[in-house]
C-alpha atoms as a PDB file:
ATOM      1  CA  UNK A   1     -31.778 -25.145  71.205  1.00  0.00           C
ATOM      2  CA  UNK A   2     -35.210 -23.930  69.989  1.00  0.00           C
ATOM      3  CA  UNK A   3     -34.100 -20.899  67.644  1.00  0.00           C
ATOM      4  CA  UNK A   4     -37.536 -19.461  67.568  1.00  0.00           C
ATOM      5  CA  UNK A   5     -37.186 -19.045  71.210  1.00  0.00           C
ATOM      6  CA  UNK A   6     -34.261 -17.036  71.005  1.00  0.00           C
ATOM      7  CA  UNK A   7     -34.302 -13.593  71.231  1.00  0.00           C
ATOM      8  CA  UNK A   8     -33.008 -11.611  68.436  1.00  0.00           C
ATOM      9  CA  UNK A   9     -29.784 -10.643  69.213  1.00  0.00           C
ATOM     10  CA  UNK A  10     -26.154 -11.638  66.980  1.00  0.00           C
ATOM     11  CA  UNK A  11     -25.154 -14.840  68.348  1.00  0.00           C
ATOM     12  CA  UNK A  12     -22.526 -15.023  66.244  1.00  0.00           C
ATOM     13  CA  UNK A  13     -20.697 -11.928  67.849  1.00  0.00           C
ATOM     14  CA  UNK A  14     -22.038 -13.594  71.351  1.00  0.00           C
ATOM     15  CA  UNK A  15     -19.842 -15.968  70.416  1.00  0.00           C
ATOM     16  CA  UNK A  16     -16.703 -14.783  69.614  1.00  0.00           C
ATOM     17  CA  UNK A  17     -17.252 -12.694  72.529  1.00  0.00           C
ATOM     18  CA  UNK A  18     -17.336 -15.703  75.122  1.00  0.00           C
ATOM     19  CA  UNK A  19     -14.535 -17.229  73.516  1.00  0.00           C
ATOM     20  CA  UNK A  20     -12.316 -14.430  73.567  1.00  0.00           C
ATOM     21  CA  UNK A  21     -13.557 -14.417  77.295  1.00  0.00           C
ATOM     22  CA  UNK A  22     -12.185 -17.442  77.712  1.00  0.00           C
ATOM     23  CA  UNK A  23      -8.890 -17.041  75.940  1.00  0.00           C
ATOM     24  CA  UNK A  24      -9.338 -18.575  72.541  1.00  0.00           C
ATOM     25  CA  UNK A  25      -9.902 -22.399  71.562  1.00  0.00           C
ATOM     26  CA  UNK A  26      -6.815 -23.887  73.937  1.00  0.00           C
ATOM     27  CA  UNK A  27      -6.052 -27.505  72.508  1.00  0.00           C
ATOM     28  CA  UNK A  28      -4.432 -28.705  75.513  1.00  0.00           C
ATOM     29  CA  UNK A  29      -5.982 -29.078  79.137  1.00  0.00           C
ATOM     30  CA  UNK A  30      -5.286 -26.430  81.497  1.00  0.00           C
ATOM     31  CA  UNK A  31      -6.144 -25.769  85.091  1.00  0.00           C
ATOM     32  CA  UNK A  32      -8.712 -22.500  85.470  1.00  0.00           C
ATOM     33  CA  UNK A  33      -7.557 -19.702  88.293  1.00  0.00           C
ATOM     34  CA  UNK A  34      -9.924 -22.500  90.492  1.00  0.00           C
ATOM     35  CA  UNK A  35      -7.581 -25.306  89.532  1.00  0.00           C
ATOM     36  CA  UNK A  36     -10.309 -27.206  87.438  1.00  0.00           C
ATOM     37  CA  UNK A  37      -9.075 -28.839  84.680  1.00  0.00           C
ATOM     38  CA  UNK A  38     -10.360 -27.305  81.445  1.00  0.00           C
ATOM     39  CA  UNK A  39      -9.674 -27.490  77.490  1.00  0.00           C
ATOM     40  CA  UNK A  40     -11.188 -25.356  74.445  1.00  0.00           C
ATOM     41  CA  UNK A  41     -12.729 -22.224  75.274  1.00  0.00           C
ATOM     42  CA  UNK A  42     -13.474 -22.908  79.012  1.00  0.00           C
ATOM     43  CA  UNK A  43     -14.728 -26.233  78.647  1.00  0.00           C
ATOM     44  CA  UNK A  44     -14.921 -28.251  82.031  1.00  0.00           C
ATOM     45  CA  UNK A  45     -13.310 -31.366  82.129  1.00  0.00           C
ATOM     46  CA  UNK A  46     -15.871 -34.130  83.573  1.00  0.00           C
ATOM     47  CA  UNK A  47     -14.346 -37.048  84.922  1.00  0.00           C
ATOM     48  CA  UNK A  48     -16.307 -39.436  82.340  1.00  0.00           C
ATOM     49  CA  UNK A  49     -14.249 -37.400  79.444  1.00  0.00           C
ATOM     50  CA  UNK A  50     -10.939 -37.315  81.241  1.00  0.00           C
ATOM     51  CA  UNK A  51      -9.732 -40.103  78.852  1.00  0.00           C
ATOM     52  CA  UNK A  52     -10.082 -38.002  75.605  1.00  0.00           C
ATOM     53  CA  UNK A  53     -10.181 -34.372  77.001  1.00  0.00           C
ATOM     54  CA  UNK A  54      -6.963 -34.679  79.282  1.00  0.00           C
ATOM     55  CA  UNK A  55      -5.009 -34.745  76.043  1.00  0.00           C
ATOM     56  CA  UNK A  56      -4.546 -32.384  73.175  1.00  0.00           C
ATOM     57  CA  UNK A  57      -7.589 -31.913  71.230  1.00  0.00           C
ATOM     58  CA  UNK A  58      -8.130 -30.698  67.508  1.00  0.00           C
ATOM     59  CA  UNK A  59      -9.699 -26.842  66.864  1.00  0.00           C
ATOM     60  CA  UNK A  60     -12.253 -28.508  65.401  1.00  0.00           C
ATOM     61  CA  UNK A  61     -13.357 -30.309  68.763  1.00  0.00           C
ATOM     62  CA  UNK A  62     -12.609 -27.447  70.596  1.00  0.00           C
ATOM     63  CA  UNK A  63     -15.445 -25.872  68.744  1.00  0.00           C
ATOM     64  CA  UNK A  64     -17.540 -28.518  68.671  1.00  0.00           C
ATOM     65  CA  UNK A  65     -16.740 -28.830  72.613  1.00  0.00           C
ATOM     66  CA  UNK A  66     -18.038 -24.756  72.593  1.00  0.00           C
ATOM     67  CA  UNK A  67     -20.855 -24.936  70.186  1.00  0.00           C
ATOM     68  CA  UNK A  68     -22.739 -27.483  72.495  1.00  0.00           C
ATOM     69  CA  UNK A  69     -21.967 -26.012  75.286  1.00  0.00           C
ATOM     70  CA  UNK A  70     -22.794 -22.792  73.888  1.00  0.00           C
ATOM     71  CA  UNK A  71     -25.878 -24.281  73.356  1.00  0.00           C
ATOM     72  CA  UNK A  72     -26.511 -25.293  76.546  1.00  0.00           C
ATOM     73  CA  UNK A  73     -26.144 -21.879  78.002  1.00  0.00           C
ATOM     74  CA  UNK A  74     -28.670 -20.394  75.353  1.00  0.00           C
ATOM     75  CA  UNK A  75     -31.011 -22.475  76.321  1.00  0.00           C
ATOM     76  CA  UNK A  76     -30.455 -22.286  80.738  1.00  0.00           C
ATOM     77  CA  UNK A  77     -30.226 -18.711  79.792  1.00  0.00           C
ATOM     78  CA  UNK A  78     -33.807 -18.782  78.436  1.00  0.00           C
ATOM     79  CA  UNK A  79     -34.633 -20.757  81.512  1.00  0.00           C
ATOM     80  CA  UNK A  80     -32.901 -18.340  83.940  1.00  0.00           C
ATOM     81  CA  UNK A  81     -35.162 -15.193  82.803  1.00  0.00           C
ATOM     82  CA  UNK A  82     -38.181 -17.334  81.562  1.00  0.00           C
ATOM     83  CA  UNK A  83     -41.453 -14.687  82.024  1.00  0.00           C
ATOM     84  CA  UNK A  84     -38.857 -11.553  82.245  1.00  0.00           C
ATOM     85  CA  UNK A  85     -39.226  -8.249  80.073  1.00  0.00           C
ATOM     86  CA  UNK A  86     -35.215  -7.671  79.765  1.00  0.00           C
ATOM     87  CA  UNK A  87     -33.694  -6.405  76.641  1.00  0.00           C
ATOM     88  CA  UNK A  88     -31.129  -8.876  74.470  1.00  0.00           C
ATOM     89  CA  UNK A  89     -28.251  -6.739  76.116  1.00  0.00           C
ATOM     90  CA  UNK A  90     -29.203  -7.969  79.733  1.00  0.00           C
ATOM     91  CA  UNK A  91     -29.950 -11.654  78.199  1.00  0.00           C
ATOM     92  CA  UNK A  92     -26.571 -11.795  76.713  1.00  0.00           C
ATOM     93  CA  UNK A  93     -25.133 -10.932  80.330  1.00  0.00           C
ATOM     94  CA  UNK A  94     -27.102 -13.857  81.559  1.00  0.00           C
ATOM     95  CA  UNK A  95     -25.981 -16.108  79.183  1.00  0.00           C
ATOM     96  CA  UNK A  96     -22.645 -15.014  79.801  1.00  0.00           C
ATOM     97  CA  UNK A  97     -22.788 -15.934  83.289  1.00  0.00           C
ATOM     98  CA  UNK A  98     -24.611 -19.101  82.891  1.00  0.00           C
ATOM     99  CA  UNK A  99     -21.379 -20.001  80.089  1.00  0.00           C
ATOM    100  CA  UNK A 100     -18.897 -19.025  83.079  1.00  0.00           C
ATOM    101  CA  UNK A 101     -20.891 -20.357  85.913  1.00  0.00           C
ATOM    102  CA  UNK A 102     -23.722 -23.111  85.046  1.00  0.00           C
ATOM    103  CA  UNK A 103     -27.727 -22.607  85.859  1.00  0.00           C
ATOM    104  CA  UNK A 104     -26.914 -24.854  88.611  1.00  0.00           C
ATOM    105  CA  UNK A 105     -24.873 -21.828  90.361  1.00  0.00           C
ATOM    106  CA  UNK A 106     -26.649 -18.677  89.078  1.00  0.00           C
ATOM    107  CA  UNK A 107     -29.985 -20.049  90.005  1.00  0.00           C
ATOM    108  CA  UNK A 108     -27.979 -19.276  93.585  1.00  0.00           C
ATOM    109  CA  UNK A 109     -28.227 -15.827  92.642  1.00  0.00           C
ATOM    110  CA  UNK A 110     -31.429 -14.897  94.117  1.00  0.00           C
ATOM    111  CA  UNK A 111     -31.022 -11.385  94.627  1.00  0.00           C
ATOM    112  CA  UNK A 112     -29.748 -11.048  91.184  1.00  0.00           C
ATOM    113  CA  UNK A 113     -32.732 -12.729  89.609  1.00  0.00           C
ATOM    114  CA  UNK A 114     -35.338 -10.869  91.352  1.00  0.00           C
ATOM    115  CA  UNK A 115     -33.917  -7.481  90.300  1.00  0.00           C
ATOM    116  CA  UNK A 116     -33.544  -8.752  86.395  1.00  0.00           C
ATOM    117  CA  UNK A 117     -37.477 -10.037  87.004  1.00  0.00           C
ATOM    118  CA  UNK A 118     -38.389  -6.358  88.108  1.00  0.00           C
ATOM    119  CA  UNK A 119     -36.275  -4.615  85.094  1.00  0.00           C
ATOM    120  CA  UNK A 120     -34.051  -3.532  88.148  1.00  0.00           C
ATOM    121  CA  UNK A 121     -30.722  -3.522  86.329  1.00  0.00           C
ATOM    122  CA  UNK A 122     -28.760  -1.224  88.945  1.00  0.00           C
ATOM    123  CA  UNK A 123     -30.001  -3.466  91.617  1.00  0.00           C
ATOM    124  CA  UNK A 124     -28.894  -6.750  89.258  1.00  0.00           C
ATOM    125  CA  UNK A 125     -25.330  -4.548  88.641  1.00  0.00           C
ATOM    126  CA  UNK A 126     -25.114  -4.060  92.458  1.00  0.00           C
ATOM    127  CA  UNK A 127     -25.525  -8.103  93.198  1.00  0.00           C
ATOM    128  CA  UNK A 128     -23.436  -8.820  90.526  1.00  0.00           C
ATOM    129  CA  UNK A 129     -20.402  -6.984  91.839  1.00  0.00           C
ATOM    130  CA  UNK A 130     -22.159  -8.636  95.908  1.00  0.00           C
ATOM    131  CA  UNK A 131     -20.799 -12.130  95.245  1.00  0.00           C
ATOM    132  CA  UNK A 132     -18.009 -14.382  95.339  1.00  0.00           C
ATOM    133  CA  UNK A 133     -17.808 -15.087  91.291  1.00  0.00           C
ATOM    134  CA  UNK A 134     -17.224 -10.999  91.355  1.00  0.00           C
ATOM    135  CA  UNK A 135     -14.514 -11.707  93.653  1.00  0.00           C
ATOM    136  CA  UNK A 136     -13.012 -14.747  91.806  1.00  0.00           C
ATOM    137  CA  UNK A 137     -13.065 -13.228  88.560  1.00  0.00           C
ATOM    138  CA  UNK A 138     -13.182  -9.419  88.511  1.00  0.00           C
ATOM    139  CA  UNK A 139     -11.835  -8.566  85.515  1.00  0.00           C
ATOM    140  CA  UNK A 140     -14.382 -10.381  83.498  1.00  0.00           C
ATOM    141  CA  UNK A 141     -17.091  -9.899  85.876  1.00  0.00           C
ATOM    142  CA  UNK A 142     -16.497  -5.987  85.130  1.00  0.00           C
ATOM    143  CA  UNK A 143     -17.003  -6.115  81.191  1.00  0.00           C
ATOM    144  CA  UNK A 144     -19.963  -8.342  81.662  1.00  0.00           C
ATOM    145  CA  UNK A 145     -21.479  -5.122  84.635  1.00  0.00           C
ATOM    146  CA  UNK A 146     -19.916  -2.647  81.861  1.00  0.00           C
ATOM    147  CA  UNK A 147     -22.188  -4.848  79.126  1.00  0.00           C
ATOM    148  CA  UNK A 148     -25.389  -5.002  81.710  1.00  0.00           C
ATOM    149  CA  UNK A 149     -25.057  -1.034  82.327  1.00  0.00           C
ATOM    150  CA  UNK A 150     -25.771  -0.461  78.764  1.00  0.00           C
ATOM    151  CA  UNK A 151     -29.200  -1.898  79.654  1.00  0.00           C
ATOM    152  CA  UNK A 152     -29.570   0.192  82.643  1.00  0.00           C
ATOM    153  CA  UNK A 153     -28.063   3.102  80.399  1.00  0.00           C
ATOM    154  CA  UNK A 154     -31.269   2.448  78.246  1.00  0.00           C
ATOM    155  CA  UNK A 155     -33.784   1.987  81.264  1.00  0.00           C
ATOM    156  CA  UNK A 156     -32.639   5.668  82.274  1.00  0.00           C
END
């Protein structure tokens, strides 16, 4: 992660916020509500780490497994709204999702994207609750709309 690149925002508190999202650090694997197998703080297991990760792990790499990738959704984050004028509020949504889902899958959010690109945040709000990951996961989808309305709270 470039840290100049980052917008100034607490990711500390970004942080704990994802990982209370995802239920703490959990040391031993656990199917998601998908039936993915997962460990730490909604780390997905890939089958090349199935013969460490599908065992207890220590806090300490459940951290380390959340730090990088953490890192990772910084950085797609940046990606995602690369050349848009949003405030950190609406970025931290963003990375948020891109934690929960990967760039691979919110890059499917078109809609989405092209409302965040015009500072539309109702119309972003209104995809977000248009989609299957509001669906799947409704209760976390709504504090992440009840983070992003701050923004449009502030666009007002």
């Amino acid at each position: 992660m470039d840290i100049k690149n980052v917008r100034i925002m607490d990711l500390h508190i970004l942080q704990q916020d994802i990982i209370q999202e995802e239920g703490g650090i959990i040391l031993k694997p656990y199917q998601d509500h998908l039936g993915y197998w997962t460990i730490g703080a909604g780390h997905l297991i890939r089958d090349n780490e199935k013969d460490e990760l599908m065992n207890p792990i220590t806090y300490q790499r459940g951290l380390e497994l959340f730090l990088k990738d953490f890192n990772v959704a910084v950085d797609d984050a940046e990606q995602f709204t690369e050349g848009m004028s949003i405030d950190d509020n609406a970025h931290e949504c963003v990375i948020h999702m891109v934690f929960q889902l990967g760039l691979p899958r919110l890059n499917k959010f078109v809609k989405f994207k092209k409302c965040l690109s015009e500072n539309n945040i109702e119309g972003a709000i209104e995809e977000m609750r248009d989609s299957l990951w509001y669906n799947q996961t409704t209760n976390r989808a709504n504090r992440i709309i009840e983070k992003m309305q701050k923004s449009a709270n502030s666009n007002a």
